[in-house]
C-alpha atoms as a PDB file:
ATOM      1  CA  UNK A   1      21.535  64.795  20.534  1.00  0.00           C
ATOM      2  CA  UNK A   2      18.344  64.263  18.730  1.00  0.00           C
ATOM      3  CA  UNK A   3      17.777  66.486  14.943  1.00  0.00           C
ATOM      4  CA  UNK A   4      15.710  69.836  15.030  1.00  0.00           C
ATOM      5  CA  UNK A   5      12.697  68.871  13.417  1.00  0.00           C
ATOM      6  CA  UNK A   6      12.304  70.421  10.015  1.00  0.00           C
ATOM      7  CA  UNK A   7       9.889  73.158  10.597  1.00  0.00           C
ATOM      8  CA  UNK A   8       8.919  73.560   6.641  1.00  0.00           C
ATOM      9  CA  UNK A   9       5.649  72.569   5.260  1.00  0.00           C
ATOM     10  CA  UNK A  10       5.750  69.391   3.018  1.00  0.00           C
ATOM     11  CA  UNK A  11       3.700  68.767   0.058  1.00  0.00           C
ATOM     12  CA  UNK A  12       2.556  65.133  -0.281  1.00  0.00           C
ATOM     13  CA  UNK A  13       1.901  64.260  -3.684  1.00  0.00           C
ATOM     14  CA  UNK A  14       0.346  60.886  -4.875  1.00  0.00           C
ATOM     15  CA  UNK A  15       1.534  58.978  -7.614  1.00  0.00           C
ATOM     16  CA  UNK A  16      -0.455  57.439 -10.744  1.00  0.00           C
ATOM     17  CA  UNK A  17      -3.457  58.882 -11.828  1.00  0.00           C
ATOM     18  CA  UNK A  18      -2.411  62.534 -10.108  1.00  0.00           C
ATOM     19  CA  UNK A  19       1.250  63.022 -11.864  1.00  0.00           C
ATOM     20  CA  UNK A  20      -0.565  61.740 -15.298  1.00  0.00           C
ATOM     21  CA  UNK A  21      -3.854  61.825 -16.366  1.00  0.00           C
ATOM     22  CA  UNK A  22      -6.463  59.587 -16.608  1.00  0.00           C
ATOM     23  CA  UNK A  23      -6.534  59.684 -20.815  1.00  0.00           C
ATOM     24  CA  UNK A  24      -3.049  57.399 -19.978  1.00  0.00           C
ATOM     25  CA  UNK A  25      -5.519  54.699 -19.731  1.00  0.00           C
ATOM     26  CA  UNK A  26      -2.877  53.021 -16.866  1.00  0.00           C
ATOM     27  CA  UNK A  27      -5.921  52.527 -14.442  1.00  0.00           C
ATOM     28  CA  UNK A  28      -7.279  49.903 -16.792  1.00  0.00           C
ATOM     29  CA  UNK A  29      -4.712  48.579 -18.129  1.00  0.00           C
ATOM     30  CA  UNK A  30      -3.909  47.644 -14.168  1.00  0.00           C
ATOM     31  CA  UNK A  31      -7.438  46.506 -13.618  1.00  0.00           C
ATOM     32  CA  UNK A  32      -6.896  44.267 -16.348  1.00  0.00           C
ATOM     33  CA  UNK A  33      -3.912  42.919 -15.028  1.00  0.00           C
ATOM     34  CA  UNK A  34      -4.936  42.650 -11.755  1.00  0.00           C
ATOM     35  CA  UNK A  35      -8.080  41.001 -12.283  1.00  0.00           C
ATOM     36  CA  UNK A  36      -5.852  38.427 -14.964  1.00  0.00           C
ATOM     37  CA  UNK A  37      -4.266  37.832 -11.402  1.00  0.00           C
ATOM     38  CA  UNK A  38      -7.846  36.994  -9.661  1.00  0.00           C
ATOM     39  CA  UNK A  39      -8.350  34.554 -12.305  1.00  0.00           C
ATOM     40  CA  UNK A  40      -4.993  32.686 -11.687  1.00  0.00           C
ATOM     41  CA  UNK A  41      -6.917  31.810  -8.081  1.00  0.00           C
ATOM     42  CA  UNK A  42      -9.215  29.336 -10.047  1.00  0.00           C
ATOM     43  CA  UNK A  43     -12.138  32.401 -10.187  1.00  0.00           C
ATOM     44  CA  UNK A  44     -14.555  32.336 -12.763  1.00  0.00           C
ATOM     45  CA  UNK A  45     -14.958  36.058 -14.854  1.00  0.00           C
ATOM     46  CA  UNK A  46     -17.559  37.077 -12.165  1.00  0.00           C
ATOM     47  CA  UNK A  47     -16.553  35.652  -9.250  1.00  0.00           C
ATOM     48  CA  UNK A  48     -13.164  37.168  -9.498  1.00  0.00           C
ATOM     49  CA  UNK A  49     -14.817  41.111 -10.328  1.00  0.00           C
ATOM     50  CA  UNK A  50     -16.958  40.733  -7.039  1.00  0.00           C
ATOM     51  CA  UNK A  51     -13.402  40.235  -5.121  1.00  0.00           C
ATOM     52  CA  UNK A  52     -11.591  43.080  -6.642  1.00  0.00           C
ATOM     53  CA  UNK A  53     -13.799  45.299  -6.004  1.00  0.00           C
ATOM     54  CA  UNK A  54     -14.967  43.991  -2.420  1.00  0.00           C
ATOM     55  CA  UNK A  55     -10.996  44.192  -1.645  1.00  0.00           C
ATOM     56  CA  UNK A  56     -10.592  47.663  -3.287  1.00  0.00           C
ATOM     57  CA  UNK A  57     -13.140  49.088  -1.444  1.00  0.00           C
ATOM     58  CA  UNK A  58     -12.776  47.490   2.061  1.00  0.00           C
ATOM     59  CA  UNK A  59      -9.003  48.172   2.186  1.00  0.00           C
ATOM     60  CA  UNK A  60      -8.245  50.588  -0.539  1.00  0.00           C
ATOM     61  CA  UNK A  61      -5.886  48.201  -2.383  1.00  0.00           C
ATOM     62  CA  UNK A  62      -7.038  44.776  -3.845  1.00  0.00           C
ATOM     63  CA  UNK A  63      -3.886  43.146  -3.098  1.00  0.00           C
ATOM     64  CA  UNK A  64      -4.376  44.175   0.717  1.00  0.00           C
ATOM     65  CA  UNK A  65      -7.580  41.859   0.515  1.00  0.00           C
ATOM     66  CA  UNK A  66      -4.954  39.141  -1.324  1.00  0.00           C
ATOM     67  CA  UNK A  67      -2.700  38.807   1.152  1.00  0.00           C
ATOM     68  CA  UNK A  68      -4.320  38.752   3.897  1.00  0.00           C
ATOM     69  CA  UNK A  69      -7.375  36.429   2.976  1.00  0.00           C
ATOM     70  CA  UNK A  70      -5.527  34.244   0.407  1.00  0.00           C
ATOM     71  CA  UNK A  71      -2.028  34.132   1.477  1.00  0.00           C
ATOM     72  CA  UNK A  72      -1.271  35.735  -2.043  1.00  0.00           C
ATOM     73  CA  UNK A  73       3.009  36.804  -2.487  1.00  0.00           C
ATOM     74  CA  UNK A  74       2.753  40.326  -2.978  1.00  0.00           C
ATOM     75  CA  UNK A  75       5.793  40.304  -5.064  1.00  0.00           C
ATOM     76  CA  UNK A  76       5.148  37.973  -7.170  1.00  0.00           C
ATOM     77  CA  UNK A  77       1.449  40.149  -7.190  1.00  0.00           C
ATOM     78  CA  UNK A  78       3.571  43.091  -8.117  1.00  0.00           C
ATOM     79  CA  UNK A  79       5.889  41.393 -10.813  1.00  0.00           C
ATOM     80  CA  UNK A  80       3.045  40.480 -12.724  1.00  0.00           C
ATOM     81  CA  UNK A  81       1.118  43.516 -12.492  1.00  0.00           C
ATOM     82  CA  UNK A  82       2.606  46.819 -12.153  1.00  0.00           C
ATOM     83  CA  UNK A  83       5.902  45.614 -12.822  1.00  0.00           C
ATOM     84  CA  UNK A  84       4.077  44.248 -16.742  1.00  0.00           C
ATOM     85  CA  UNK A  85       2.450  47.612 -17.236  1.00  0.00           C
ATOM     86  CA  UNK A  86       4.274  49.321 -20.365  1.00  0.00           C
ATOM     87  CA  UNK A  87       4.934  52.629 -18.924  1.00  0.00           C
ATOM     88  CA  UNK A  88       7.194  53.782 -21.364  1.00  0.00           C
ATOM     89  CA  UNK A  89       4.490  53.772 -24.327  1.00  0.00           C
ATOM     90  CA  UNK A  90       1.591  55.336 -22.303  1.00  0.00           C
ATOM     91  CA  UNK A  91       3.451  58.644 -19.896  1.00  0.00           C
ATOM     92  CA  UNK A  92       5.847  60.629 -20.811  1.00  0.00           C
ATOM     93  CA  UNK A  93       7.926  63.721 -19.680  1.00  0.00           C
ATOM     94  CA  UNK A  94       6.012  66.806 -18.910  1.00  0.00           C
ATOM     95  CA  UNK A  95       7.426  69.737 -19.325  1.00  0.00           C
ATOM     96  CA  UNK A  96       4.967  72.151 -17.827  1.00  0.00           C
ATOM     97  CA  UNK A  97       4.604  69.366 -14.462  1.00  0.00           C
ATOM     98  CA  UNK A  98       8.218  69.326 -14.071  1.00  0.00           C
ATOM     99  CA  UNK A  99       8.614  73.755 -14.045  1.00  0.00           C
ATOM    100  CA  UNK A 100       5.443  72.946 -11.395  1.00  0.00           C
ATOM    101  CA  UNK A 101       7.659  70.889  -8.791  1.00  0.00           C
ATOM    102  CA  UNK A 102      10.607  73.365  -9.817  1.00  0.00           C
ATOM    103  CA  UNK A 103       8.897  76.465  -9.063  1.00  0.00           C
ATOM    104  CA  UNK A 104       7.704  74.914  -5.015  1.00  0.00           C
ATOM    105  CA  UNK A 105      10.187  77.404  -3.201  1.00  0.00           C
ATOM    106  CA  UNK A 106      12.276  74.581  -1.008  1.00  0.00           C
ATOM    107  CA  UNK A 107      13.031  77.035   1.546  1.00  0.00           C
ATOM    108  CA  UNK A 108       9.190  76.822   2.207  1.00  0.00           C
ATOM    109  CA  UNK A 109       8.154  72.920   1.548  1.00  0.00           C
ATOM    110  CA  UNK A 110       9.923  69.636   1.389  1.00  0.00           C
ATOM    111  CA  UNK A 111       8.209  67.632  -1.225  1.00  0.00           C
ATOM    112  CA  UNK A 112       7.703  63.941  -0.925  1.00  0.00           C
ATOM    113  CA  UNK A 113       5.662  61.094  -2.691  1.00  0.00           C
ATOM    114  CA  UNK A 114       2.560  59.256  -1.650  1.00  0.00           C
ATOM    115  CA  UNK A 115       2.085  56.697  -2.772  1.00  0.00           C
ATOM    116  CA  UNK A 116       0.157  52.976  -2.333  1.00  0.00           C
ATOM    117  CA  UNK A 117       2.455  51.348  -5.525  1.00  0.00           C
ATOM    118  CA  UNK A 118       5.273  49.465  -4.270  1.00  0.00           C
ATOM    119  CA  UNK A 119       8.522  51.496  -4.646  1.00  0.00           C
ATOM    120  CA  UNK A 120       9.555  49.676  -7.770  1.00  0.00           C
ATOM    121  CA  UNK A 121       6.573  50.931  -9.700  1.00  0.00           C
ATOM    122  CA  UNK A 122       6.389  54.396  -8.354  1.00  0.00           C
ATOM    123  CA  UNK A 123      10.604  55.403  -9.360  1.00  0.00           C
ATOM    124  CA  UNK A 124       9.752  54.024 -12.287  1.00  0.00           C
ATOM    125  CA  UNK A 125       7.149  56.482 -12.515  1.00  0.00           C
ATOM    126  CA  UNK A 126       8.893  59.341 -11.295  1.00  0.00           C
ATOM    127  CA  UNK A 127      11.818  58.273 -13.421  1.00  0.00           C
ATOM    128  CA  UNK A 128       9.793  58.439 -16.894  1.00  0.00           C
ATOM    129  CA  UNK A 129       8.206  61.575 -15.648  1.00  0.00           C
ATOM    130  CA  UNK A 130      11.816  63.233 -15.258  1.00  0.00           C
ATOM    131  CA  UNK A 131      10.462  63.943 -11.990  1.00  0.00           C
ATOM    132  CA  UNK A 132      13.083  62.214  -9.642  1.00  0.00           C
ATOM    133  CA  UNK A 133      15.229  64.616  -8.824  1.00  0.00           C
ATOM    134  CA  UNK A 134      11.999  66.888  -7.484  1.00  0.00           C
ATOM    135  CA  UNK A 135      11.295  64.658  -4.882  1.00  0.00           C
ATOM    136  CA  UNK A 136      12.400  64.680  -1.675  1.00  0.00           C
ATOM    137  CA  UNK A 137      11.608  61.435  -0.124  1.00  0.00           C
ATOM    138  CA  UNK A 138       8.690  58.950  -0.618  1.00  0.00           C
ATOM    139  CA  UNK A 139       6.571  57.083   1.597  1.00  0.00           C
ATOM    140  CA  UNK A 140       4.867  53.898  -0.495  1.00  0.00           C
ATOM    141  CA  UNK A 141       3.281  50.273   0.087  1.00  0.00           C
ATOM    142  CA  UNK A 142       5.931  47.987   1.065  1.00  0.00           C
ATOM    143  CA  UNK A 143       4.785  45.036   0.280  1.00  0.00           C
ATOM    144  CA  UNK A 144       7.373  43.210   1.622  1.00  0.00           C
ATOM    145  CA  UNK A 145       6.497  44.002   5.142  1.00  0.00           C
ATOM    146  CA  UNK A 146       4.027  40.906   6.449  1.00  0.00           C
ATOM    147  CA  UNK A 147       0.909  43.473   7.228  1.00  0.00           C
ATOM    148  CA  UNK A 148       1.791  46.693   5.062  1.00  0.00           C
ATOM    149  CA  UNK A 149      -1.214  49.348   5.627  1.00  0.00           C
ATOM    150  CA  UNK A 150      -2.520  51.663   2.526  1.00  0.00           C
ATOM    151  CA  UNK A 151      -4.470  55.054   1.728  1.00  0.00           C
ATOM    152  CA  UNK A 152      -6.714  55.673   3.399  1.00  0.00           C
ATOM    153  CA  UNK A 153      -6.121  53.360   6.259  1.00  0.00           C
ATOM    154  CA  UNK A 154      -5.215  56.125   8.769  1.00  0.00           C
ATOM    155  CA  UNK A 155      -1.871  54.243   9.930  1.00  0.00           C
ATOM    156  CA  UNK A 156      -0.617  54.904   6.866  1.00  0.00           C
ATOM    157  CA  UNK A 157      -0.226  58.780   7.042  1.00  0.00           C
ATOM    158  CA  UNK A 158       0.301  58.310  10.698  1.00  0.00           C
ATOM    159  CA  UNK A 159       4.041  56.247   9.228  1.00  0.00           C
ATOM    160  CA  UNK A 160       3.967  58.586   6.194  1.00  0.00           C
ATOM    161  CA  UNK A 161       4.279  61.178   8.925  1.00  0.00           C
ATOM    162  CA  UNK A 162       6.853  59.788  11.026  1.00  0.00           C
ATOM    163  CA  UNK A 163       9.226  58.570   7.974  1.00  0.00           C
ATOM    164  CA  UNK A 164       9.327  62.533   6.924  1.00  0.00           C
ATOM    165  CA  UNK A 165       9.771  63.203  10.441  1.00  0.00           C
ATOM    166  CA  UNK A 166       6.604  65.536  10.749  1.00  0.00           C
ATOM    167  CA  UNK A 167       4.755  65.632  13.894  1.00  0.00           C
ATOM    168  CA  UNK A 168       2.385  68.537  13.164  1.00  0.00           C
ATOM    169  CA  UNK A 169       0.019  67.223  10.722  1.00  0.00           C
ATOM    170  CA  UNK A 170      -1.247  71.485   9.760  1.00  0.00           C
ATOM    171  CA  UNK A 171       2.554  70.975   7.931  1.00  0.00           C
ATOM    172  CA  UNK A 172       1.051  68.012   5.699  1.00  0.00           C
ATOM    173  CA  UNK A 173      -0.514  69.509   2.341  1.00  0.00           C
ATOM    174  CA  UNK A 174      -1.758  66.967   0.111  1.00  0.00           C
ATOM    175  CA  UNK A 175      -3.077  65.867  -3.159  1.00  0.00           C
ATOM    176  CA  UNK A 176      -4.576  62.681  -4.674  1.00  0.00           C
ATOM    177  CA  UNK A 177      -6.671  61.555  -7.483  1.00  0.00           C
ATOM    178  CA  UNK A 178      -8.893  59.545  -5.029  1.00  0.00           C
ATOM    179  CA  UNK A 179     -11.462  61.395  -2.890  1.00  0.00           C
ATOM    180  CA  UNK A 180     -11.486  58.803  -0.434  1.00  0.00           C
ATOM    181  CA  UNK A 181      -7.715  59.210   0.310  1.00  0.00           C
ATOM    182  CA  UNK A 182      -8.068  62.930   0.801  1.00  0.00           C
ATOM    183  CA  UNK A 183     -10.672  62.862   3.323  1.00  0.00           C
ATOM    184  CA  UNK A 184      -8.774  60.728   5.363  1.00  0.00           C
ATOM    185  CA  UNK A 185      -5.639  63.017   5.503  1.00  0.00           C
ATOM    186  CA  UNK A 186      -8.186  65.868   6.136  1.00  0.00           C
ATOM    187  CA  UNK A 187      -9.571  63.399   9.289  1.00  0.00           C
ATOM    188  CA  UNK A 188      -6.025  63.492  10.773  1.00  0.00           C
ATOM    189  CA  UNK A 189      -5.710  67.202  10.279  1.00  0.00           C
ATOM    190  CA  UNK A 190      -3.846  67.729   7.273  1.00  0.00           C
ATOM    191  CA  UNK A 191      -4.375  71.270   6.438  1.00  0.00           C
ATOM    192  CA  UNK A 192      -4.584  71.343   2.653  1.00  0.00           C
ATOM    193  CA  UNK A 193      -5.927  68.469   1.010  1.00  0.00           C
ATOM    194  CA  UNK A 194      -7.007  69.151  -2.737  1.00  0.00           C
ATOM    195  CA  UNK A 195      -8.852  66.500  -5.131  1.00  0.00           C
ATOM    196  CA  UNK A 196      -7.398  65.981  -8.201  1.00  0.00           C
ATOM    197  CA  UNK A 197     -10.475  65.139 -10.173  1.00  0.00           C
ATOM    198  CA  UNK A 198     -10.418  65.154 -13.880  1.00  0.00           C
ATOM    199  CA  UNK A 199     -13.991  65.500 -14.074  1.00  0.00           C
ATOM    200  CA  UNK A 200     -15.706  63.854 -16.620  1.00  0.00           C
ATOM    201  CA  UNK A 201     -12.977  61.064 -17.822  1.00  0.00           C
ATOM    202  CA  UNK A 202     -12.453  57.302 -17.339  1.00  0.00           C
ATOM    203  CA  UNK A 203     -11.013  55.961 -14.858  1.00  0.00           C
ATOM    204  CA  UNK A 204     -10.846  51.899 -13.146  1.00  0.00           C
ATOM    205  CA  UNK A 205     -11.072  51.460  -9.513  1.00  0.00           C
ATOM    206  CA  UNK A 206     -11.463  48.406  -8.198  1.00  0.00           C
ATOM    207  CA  UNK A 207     -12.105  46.726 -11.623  1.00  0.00           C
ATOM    208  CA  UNK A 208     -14.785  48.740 -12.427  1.00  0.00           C
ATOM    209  CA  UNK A 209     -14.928  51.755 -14.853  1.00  0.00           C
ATOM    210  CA  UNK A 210     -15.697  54.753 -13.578  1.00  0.00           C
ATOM    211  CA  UNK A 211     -16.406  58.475 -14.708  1.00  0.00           C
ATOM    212  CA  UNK A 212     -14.821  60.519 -12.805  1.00  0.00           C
ATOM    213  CA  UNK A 213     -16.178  62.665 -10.673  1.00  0.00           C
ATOM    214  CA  UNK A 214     -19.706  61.444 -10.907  1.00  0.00           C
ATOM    215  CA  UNK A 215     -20.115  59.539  -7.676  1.00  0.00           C
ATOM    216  CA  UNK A 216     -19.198  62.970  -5.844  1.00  0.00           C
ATOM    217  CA  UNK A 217     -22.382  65.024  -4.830  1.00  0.00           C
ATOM    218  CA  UNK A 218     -22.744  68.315  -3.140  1.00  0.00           C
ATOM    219  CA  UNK A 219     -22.636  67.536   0.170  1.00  0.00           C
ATOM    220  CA  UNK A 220     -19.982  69.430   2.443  1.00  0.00           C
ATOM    221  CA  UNK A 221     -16.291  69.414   0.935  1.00  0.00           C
ATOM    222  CA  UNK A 222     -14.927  69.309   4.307  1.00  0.00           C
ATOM    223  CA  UNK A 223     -12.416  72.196   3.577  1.00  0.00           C
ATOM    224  CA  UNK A 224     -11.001  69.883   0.513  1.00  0.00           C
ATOM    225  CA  UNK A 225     -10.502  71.615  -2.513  1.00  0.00           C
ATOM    226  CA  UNK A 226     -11.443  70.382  -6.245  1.00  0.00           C
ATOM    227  CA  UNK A 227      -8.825  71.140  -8.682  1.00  0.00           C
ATOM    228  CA  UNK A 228      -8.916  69.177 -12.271  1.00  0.00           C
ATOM    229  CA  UNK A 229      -5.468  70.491 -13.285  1.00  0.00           C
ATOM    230  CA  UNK A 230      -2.272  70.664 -10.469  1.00  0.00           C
ATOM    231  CA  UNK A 231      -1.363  74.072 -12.524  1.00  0.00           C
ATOM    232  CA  UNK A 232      -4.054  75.457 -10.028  1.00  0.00           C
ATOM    233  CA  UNK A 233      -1.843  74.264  -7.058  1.00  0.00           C
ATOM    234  CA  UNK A 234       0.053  77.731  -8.064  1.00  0.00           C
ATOM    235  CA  UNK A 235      -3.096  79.540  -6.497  1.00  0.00           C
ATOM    236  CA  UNK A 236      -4.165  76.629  -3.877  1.00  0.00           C
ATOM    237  CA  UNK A 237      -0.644  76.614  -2.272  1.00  0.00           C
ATOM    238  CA  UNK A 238       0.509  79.756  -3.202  1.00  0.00           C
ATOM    239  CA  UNK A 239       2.084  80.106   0.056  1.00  0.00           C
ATOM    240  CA  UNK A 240       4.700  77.206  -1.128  1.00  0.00           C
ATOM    241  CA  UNK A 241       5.160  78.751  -4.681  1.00  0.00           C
ATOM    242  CA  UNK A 242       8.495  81.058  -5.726  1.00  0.00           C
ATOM    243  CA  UNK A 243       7.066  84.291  -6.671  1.00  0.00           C
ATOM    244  CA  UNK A 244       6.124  84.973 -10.141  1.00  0.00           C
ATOM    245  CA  UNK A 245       9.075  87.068 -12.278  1.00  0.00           C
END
């Protein structure tokens, strides 16, 4: 006999840069890393920022472009960079994020991570966070799989999907730091997708500093909504929230 199908909502939530802000400074020290990593290939200083960022932006994930062009261990990818990041000095606890996940009513929403770290790197996130126990599951890159797809290739919230046992994606609400990962969970139907955008800070993507929220212009949000702290989830997903005493 096959299992009911959870009929809640569920409330995807990425990972780094969305849980912490962008002052951490963890987005460069990672570009930093990762292009240390380019370098090891026999790349000159140029040669190996013009391949991070072509790789970033073609697949969402440098190390996608790594392993599939260069035959690059993504373990040994991950060991070196994520897994050498000092997390511990740069995030810590928060009190007000963790009364945030506590106050999502679970009769209502499931809550599960989203992530394109390898699994390592994102419980160790959660873990300094003191946001482990709020999660319910967590769908991330695993990079030991031969061809492992990423945000925003659209397998990956199709899997993300079937892991958490969702087939409706109007169930899926979803959050995320990068706009490019948002509008392709609002492409598959997912019915509230909100851009974390902390508008006006530094940020690295793809080796290359960035100020947030600059690149976005007024064009049509596509139903996405702009939020530059998750306290506003309260009033975005209100529907998910416990009510107020």
């Amino acid at each position: 006999m096959s299992t009911p199908e959870d009929t809640r909502l569920i409330a995807w939530f990425d990972i780094d840069n969305t849980l912490y802000s962008a002052n951490s400074k963890i987005s460069q020290a990672m570009g930093k890393k990762i292009h240390a990593y380019f370098m090891t290939m026999g790349l000159d200083d140029a040669e190996a920022s013009e391949l991070h960022l072509k790789y970033y932006t073609q697949y969402g994930l440098a190390l996608a472009g790594l392993v599939r062009h260069h035959d690059v261990d993504p373990i040994d990818f991950d060991r070196k960079c994520d897994g050498a990041l000092p997390l511990e000095e740069m995030i810590k606890p928060n009190l007000s994020l963790r009364k945030l996940f506590q106050d999502i009513d679970r009769t209502k929403a499931r809550v599960w991570g989203l992530t394109n770290a390898y699994r390592p790197h994102a419980e160790r996130v959660l873990r300094i966070l003191n946001l482990e126990d709020q999660i319910d599951g967590l769908v991330f890159c695993n990079y030991a799989e031969s061809e492992f797809v990423s945000k925003p290739e659209l397998e990956y919230y199709h899997k993300a999907m079937r892991k958490a046992g969702v087939s409706d994606p109007s169930k899926c609400l979803f959050v995320d730091d990068n706009r490019r990962n948002v509008d392709a969970a609002r492409e598959l139907g997912w019915t509230s997708c909100v851009h974390f955008c902390e508008q006006g800070l530094e940020s690295m993507e793809g080796g290359q500093v960035k100020r947030i929220g600059a690149e976005r212009q007024a064009e049509d949000d596509n139903g996405v909504v702009v939020i530059n702290d998750l306290e506003e989830l309260r009033t975005v997903w209100k529907e998910i929230f416990v009510d107020a005493p």
